[in-house]
C-alpha atoms as a PDB file:
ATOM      1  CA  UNK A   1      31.161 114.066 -92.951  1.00  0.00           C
ATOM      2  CA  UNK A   2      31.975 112.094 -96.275  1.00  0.00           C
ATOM      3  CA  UNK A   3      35.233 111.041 -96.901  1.00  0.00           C
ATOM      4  CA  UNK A   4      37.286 108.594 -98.658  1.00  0.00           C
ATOM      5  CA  UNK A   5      37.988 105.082 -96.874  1.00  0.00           C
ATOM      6  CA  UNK A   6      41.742 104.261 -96.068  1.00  0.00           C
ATOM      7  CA  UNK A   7      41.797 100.227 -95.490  1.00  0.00           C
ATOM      8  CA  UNK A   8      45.293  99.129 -94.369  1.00  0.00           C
ATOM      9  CA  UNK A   9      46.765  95.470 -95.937  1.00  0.00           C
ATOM     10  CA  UNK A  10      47.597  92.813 -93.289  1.00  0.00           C
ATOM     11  CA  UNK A  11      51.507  92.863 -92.329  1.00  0.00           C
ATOM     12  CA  UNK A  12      52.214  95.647 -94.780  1.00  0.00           C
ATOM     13  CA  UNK A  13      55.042  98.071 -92.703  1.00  0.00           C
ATOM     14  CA  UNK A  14      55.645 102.129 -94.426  1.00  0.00           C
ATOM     15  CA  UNK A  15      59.401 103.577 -93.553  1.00  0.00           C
ATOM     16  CA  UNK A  16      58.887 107.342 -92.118  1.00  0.00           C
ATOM     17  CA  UNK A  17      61.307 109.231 -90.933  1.00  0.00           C
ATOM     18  CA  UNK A  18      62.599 109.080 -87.368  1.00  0.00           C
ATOM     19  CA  UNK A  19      59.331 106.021 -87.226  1.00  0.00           C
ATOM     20  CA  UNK A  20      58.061 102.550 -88.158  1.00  0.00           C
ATOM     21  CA  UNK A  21      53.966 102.898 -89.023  1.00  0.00           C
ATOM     22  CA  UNK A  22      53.080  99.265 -88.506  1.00  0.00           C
ATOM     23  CA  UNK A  23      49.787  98.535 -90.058  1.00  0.00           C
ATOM     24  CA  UNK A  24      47.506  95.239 -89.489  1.00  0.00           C
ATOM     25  CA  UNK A  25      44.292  94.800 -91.197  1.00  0.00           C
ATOM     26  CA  UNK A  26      42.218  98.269 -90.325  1.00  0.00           C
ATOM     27  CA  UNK A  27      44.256  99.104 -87.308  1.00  0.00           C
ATOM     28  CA  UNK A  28      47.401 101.210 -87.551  1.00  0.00           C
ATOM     29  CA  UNK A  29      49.972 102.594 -84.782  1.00  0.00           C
ATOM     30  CA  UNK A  30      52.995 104.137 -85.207  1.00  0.00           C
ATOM     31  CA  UNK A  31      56.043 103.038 -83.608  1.00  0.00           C
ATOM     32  CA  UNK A  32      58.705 105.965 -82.239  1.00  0.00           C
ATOM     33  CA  UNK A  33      62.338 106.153 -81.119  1.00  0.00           C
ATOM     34  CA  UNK A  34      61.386 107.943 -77.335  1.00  0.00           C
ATOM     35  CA  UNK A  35      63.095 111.313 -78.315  1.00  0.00           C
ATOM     36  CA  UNK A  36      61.115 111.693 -81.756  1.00  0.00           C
ATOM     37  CA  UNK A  37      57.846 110.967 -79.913  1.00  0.00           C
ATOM     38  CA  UNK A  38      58.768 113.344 -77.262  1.00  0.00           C
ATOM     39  CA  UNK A  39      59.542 115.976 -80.634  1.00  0.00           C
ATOM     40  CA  UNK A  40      56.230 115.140 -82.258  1.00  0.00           C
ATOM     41  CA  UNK A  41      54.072 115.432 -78.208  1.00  0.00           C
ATOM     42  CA  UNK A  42      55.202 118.662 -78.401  1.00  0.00           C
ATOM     43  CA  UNK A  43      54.511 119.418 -81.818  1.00  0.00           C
ATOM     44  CA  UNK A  44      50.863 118.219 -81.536  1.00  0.00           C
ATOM     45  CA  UNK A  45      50.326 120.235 -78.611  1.00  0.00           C
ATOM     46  CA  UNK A  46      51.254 123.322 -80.217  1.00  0.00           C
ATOM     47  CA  UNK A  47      48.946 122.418 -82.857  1.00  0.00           C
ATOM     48  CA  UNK A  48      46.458 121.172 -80.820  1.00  0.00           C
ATOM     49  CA  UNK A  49      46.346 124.782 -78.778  1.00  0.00           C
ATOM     50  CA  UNK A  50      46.355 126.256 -82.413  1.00  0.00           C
ATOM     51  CA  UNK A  51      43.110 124.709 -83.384  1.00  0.00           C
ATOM     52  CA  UNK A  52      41.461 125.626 -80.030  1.00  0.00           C
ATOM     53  CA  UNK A  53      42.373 129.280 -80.515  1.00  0.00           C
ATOM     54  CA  UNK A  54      41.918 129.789 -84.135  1.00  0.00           C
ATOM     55  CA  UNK A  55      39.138 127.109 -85.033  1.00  0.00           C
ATOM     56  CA  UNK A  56      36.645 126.982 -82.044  1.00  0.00           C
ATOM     57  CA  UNK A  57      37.517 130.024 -79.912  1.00  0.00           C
ATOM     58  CA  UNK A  58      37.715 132.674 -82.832  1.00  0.00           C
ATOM     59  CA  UNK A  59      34.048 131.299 -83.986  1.00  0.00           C
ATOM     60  CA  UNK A  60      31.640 130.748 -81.935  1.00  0.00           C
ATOM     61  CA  UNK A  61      32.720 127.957 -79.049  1.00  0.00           C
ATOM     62  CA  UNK A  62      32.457 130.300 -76.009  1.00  0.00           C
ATOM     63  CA  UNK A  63      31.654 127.193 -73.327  1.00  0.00           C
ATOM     64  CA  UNK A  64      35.191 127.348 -71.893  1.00  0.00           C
ATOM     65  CA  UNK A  65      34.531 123.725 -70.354  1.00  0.00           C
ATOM     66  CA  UNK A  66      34.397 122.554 -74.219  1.00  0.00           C
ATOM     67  CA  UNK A  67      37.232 124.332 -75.072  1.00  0.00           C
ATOM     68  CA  UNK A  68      39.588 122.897 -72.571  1.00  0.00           C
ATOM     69  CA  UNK A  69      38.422 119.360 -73.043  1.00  0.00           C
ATOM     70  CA  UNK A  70      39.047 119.674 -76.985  1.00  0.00           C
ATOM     71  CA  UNK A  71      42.649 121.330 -75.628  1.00  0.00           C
ATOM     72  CA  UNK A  72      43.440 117.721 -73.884  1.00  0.00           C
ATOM     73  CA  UNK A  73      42.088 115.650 -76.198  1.00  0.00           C
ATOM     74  CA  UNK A  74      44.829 114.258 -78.469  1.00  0.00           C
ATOM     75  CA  UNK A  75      43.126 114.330 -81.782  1.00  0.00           C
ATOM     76  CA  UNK A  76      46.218 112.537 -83.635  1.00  0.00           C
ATOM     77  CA  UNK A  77      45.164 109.585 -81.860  1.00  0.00           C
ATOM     78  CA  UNK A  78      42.229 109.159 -83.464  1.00  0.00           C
ATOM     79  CA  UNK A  79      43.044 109.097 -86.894  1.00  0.00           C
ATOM     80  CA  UNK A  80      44.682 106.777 -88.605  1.00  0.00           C
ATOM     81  CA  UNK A  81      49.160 106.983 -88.407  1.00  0.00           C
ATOM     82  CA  UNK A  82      48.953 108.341 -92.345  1.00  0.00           C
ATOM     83  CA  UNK A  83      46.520 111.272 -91.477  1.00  0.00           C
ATOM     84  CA  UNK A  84      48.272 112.313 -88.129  1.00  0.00           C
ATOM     85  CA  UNK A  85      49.987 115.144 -89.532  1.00  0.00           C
ATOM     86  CA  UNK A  86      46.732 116.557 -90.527  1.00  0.00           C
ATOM     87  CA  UNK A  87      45.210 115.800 -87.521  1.00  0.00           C
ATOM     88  CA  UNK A  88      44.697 119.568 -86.162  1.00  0.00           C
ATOM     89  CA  UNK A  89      43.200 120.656 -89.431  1.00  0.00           C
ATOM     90  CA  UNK A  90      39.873 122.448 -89.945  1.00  0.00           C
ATOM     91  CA  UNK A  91      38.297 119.580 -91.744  1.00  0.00           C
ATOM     92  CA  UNK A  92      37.463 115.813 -91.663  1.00  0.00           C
ATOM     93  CA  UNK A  93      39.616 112.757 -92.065  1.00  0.00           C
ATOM     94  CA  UNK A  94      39.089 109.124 -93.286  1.00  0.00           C
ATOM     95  CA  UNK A  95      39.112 106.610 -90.262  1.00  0.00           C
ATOM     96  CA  UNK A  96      38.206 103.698 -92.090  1.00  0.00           C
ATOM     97  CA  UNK A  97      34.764 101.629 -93.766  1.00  0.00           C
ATOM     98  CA  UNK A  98      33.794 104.820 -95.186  1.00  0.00           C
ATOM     99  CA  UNK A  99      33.567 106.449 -92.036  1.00  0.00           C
ATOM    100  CA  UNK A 100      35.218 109.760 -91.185  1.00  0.00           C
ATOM    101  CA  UNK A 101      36.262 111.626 -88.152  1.00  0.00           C
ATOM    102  CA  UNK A 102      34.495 115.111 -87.726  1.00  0.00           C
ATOM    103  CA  UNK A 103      36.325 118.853 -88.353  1.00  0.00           C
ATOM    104  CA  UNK A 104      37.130 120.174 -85.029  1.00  0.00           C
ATOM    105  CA  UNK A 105      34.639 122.686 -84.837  1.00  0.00           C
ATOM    106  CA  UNK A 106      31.878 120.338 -85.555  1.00  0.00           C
ATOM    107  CA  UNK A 107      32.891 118.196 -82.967  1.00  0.00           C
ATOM    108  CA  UNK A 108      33.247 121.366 -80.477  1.00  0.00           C
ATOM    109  CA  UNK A 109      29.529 123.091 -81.816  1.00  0.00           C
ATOM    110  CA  UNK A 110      27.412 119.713 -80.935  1.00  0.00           C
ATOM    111  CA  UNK A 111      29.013 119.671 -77.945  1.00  0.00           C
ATOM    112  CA  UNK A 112      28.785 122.848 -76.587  1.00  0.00           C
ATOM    113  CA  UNK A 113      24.965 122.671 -78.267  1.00  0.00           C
ATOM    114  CA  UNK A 114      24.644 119.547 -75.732  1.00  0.00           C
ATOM    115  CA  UNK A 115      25.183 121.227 -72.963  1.00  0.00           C
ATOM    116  CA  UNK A 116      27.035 118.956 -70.726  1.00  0.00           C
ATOM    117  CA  UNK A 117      27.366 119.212 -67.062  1.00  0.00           C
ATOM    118  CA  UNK A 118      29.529 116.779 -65.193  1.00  0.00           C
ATOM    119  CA  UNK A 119      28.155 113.592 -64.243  1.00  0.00           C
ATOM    120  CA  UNK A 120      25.759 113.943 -67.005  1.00  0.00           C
ATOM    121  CA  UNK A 121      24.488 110.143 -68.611  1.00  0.00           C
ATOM    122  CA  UNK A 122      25.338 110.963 -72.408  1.00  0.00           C
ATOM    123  CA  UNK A 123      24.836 108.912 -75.411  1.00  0.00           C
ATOM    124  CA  UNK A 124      26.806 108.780 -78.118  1.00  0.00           C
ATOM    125  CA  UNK A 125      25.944 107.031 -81.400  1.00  0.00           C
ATOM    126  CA  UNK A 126      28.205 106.735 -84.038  1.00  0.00           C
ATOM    127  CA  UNK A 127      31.403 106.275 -82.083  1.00  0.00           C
ATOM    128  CA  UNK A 128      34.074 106.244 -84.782  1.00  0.00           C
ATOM    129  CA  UNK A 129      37.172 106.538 -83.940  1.00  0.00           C
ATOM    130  CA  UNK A 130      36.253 107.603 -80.792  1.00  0.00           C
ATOM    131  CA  UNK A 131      37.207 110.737 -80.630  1.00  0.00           C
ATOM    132  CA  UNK A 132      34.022 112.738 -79.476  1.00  0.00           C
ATOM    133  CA  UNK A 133      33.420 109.766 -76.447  1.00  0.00           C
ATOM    134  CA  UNK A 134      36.802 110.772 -75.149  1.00  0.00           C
ATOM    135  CA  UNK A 135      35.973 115.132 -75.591  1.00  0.00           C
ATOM    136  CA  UNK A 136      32.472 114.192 -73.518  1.00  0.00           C
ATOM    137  CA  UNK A 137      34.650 111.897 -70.902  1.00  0.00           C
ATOM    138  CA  UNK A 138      36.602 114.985 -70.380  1.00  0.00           C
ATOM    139  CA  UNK A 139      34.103 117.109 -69.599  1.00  0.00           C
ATOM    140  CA  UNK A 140      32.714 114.404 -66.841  1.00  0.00           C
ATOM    141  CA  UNK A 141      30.266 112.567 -68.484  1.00  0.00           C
ATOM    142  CA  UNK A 142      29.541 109.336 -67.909  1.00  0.00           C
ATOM    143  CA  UNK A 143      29.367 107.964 -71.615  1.00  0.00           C
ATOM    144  CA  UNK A 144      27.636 105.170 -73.305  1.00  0.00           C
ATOM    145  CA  UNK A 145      29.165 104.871 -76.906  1.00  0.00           C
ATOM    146  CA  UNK A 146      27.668 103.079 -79.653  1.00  0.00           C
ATOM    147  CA  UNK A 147      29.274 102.221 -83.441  1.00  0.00           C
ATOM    148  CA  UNK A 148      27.450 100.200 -85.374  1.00  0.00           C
ATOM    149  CA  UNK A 149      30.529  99.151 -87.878  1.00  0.00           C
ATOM    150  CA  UNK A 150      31.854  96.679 -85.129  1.00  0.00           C
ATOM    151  CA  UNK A 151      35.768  97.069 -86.598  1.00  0.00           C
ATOM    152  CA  UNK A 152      35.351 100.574 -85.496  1.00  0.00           C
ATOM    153  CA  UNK A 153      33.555  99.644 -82.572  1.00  0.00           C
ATOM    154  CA  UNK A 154      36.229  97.422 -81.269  1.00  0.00           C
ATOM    155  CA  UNK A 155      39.471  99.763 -82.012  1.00  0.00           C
ATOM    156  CA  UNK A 156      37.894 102.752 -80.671  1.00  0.00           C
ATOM    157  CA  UNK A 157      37.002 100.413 -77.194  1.00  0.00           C
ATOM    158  CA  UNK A 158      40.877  99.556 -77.128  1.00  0.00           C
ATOM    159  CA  UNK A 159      41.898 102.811 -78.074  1.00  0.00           C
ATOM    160  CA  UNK A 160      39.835 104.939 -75.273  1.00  0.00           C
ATOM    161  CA  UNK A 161      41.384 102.219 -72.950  1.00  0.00           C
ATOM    162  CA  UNK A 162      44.693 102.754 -73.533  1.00  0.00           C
ATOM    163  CA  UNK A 163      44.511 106.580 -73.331  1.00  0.00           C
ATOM    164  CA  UNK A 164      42.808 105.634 -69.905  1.00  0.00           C
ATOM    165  CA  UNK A 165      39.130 106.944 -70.771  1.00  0.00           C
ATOM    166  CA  UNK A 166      37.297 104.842 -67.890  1.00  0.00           C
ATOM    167  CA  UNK A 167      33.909 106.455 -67.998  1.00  0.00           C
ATOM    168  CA  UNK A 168      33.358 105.614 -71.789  1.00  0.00           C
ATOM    169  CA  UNK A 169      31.440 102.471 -72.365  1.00  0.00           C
ATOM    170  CA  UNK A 170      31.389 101.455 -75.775  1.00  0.00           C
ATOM    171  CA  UNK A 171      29.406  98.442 -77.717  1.00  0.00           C
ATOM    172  CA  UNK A 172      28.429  97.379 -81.125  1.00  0.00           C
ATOM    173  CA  UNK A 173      25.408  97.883 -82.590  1.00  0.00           C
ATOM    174  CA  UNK A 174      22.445 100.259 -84.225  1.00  0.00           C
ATOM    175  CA  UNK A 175      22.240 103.570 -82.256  1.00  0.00           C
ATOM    176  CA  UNK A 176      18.402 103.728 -83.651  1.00  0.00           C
ATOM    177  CA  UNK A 177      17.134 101.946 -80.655  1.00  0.00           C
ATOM    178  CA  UNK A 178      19.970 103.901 -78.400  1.00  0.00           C
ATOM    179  CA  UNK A 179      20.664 102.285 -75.088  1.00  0.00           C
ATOM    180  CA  UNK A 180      18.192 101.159 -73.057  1.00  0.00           C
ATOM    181  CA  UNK A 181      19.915  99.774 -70.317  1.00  0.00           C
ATOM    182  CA  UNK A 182      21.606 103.322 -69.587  1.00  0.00           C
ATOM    183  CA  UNK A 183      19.002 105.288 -70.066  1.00  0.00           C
ATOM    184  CA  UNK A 184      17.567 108.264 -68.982  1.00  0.00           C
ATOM    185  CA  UNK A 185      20.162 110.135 -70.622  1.00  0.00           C
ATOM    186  CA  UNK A 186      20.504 114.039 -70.025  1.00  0.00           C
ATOM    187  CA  UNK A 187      22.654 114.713 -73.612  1.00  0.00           C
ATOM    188  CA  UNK A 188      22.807 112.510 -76.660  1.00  0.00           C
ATOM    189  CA  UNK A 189      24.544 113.160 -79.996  1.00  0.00           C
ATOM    190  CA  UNK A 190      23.990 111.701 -82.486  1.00  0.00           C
ATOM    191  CA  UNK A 191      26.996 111.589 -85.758  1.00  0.00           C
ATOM    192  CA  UNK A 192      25.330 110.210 -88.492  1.00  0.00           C
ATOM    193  CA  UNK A 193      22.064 111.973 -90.514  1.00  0.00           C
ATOM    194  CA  UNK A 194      18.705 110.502 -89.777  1.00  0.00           C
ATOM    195  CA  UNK A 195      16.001 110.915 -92.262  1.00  0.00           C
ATOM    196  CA  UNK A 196      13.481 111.835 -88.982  1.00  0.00           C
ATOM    197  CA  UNK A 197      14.293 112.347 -85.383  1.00  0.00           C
ATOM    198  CA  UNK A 198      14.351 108.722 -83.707  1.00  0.00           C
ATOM    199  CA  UNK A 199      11.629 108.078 -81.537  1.00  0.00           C
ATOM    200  CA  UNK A 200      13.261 105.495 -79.183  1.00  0.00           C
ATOM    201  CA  UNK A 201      15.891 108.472 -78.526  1.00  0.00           C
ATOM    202  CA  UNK A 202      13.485 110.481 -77.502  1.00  0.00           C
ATOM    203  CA  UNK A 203      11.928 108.133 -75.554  1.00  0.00           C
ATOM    204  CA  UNK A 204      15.335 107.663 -73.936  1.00  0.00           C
ATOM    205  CA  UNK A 205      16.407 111.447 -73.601  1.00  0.00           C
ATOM    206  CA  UNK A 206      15.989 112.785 -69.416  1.00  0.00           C
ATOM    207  CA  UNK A 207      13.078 115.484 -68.667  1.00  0.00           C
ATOM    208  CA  UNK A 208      15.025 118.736 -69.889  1.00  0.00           C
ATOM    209  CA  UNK A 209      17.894 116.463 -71.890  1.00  0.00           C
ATOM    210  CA  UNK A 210      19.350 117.657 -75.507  1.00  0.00           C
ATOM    211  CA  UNK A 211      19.294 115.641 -78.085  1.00  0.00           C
ATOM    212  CA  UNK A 212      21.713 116.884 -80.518  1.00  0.00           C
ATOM    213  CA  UNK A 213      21.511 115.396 -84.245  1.00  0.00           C
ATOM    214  CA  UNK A 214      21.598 116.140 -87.847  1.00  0.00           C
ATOM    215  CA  UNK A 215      18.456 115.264 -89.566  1.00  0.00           C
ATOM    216  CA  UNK A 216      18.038 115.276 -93.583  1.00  0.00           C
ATOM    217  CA  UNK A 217      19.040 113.511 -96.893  1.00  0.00           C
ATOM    218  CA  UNK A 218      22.030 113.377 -99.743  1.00  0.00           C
ATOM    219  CA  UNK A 219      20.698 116.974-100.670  1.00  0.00           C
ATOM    220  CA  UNK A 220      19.964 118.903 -97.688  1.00  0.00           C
ATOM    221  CA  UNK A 221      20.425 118.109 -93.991  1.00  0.00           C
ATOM    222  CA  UNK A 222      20.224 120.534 -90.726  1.00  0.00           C
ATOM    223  CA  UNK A 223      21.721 120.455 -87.447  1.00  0.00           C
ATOM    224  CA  UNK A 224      18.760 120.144 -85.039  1.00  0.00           C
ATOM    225  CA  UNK A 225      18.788 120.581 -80.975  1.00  0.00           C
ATOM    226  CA  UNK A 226      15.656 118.557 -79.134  1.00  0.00           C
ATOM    227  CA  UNK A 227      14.846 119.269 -75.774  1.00  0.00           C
ATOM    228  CA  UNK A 228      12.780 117.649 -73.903  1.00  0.00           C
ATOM    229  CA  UNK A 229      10.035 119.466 -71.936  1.00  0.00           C
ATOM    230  CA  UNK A 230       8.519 119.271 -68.728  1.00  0.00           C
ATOM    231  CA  UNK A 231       4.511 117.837 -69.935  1.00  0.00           C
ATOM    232  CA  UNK A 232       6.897 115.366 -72.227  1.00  0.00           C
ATOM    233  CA  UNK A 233       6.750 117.820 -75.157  1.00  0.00           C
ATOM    234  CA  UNK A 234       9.285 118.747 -77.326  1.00  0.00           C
ATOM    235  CA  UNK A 235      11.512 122.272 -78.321  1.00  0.00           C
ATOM    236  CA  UNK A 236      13.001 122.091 -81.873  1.00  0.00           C
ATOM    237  CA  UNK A 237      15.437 124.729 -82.676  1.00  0.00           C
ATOM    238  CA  UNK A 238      17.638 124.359 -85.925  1.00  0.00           C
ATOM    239  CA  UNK A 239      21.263 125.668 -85.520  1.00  0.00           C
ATOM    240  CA  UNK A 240      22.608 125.306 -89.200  1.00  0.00           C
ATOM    241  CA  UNK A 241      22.885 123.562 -92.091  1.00  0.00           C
ATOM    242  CA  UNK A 242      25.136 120.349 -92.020  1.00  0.00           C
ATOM    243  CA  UNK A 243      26.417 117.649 -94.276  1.00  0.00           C
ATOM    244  CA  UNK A 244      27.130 114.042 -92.091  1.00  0.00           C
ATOM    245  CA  UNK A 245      27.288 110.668 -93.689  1.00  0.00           C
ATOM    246  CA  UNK A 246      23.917 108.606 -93.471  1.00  0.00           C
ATOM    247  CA  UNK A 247      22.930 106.868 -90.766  1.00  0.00           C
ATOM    248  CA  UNK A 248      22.300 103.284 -91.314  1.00  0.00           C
ATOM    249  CA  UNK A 249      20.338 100.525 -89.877  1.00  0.00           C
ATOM    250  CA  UNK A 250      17.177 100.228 -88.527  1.00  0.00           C
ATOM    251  CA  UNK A 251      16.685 104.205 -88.990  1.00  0.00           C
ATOM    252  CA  UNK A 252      16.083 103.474 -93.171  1.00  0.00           C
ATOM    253  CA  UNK A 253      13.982 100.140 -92.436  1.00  0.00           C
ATOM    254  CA  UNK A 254      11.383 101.685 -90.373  1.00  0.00           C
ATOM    255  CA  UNK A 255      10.781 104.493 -93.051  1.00  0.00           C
ATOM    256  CA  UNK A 256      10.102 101.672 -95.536  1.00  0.00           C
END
């Protein structure tokens, strides 16, 4: 999703009430006396259950597996300190470089759309902030995460660390080419729109894997499930239509 950037300055501290938000470069964290962060724990998780019930549940998100891993999740920690108040919303948020975290229900559809069992290989391109590595870690996945904006690349690593995500594997790179070292995967999604379905993905995706991505330009993208069949053939079915930032890279070289 398009968003505005958010770039912090080096050494620049904001007063808040009850808390410090300290702010280095890019990376942000918020520093709480332990009774206000116990206050605002409790507040997220009553907004937290809030978005599960009103965004995802009340739509269409019906695979309860996705709906309790989005329930533990905490989304607040994946969005920069300014932006944690609106972290339960039903829309995107800046994270940085351009770059923005998903809407909820976005986040929750591909998933669910992925169809991921646990113990599942699962590739994830266009980390971010993290945030969808840690919903698919969850849910029991063993997760191979890759960013290719290597800021991003490196807070989310330390990030999913210190919420003690140990089955998400995260590098820096260009998703086009996916991972080949981890492959066969059984899921992939894919966060960024690609003017064609990458063929080293599908090269990568498992006998009866998903591949989960939106495909499309500036004007007109869709949100597109590949399967993988049996003879090595592929199902197409379109779900809906999307708007995701561009994915960059090798994707727009190769079409040259």
């Amino acid at each position: 999703m398009i968003g505005m950037a958010y770039q912090g300055r080096a050494g620049w501290v904001r007063l808040m009430i009850g808390a410090i938000a300290v702010c280095t470069g890019l990376a942000c964290r918020t520093e709480m006396s332990p009774a206000v962060e116990e206050d605002a724990e409790a507040r997220f998780a009553r907004e937290r259950a809030e978005m599960v019930r009103t965004q995802l549940a009340a739509r269409d998100i019906t695979d309860q597996r996705v709906l309790e891993a989005m329930g533990r999740v905490p989304r607040h920690r994946f969005v920069p300190a300014e932006h944690a108040g609106e972290a339960y919303g039903d829309h995107p948020l800046p994270i940085g470089h351009g770059q923005t975290i998903s809407q909820p229900y976005i986040v929750a559809l591909m998933t669910q759309l992925a169809q991921v069992k646990r113990g599942d290989r699962v590739l994830d391109i266009g980390t971010g902030s993290g945030y969808q590595a840690a919903v698919l870690a969850e849910m029991g996945a063993d997760v191979a995460s890759i960013e290719i904006v290597p800021e991003l690349a490196a807070e989310a690593k330390e990030r999913l660390a210190a919420l003690n995500y140990k089955t998400v594997e995260v590098r820096a790179g260009d998703g086009y080419r996916g991972w080949p070292e981890r492959a066969p995967f059984e899921a992939m999604i894919l966060a960024a729109a690609a003017p064609e379905i990458p063929k080293p993905l599908i090269e990568q995706l498992a006998v009866g894997g998903r591949l989960v991505l939106p495909v499309g330009g500036s004007y007109g993208q869709e949100l597109l499930v590949i399967t993988k069949q049996a003879d090595g053939s592929l199902k197409r079915e379109t779900v809906a239509p999307v708007m995701f930032v561009p994915m960059t890279g090798e994707v727009r070289e190769d079409r040259k």
